[in-house]
Protein backbone atom coordinates (compact mmCIF):
# COMPACT_ATOMS: atom_id res chain seq x y z
CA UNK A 1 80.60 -16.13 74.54
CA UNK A 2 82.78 -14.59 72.19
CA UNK A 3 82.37 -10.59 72.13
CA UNK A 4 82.79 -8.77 69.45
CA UNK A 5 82.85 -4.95 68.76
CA UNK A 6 80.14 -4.33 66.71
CA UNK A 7 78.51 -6.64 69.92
CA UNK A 8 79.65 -3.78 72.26
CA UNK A 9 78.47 -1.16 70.10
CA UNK A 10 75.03 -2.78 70.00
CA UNK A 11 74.99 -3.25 73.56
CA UNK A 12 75.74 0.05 74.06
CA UNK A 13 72.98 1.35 71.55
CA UNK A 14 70.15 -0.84 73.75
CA UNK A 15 71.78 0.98 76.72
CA UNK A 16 71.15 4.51 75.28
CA UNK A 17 67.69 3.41 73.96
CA UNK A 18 66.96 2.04 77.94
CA UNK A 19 67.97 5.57 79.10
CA UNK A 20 65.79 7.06 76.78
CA UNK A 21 63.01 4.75 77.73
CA UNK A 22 63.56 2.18 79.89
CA UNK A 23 60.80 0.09 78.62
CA UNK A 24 61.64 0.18 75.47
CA UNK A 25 63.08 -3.60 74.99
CA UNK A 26 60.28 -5.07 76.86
CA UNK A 27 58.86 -6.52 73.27
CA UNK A 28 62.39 -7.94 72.42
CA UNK A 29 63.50 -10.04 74.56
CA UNK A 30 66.31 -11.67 72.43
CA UNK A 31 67.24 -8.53 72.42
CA UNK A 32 66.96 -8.38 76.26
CA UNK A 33 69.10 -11.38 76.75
CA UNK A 34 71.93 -10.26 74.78
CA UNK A 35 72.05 -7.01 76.60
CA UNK A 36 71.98 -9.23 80.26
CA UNK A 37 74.92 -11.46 78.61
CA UNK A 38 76.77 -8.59 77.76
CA UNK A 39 76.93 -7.54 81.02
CA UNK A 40 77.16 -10.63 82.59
CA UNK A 41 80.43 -10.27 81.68
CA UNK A 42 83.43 -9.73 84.42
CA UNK A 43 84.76 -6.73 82.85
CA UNK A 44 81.62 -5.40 81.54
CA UNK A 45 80.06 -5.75 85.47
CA UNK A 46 83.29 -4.33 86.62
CA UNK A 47 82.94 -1.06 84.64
CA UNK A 48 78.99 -0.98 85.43
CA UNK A 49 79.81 -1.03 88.82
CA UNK A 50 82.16 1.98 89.19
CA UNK A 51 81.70 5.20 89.85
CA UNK A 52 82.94 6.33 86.07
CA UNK A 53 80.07 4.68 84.45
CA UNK A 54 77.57 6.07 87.32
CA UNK A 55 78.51 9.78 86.49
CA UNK A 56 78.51 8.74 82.92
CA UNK A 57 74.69 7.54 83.24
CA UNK A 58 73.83 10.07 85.61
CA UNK A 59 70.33 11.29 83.97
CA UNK A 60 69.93 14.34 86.60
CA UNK A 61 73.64 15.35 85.79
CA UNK A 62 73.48 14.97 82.12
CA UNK A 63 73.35 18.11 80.20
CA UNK A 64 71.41 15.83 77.50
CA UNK A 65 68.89 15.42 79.84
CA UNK A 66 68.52 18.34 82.03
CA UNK A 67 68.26 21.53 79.66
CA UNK A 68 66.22 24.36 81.31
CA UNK A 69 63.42 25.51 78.50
C-alpha cells in the first residue's frame, strides 16, 4: 500500500472522530478498513504502541476532555 499524506491526515481525522465516539465508523466500513490498513502498518503500529501516543490519547488526561463545569 502506498501511503500518502493526505492518507495520514484522514486516518488521523477517523482517529479523532473514534475518540469522540467510538462508534462512530460502525456504518462505514470502507472507511473502517482503511483506518485498520493504516495501522497495520510497521511504523504506524510502532508509534501506536508507545507510550507517546498513549499520553497523547489519554481521554482522562486530556484537557479537551476533562474540563470541570
Amino acid at each position: 500500500m502506498k501511503v500518502t499524506y493526505p492518507d495520514f491526515l484522514l486516518y488521523e481525522l477517523l482517529e479523532w472522530s473514534l475518540f469522540a465516539e467510538p462508534e462512530c465508523l460502525l456504518t462505514f466500513p470502507r472507511l473502517e478498513a482503511f483506518r485498520r490498513r493504516i495501522e497495520s502498518l510497521p511504523p504506524v503500529r510502532t508509534y501506536i504502541d508507545s507510550n507517546v501516543h498513549q499520553m497523547a490519547t489519554d481521554r482522562e488526561q486530556s484537557s479537551f476532555w476533562n474540563k470541570a463545569g
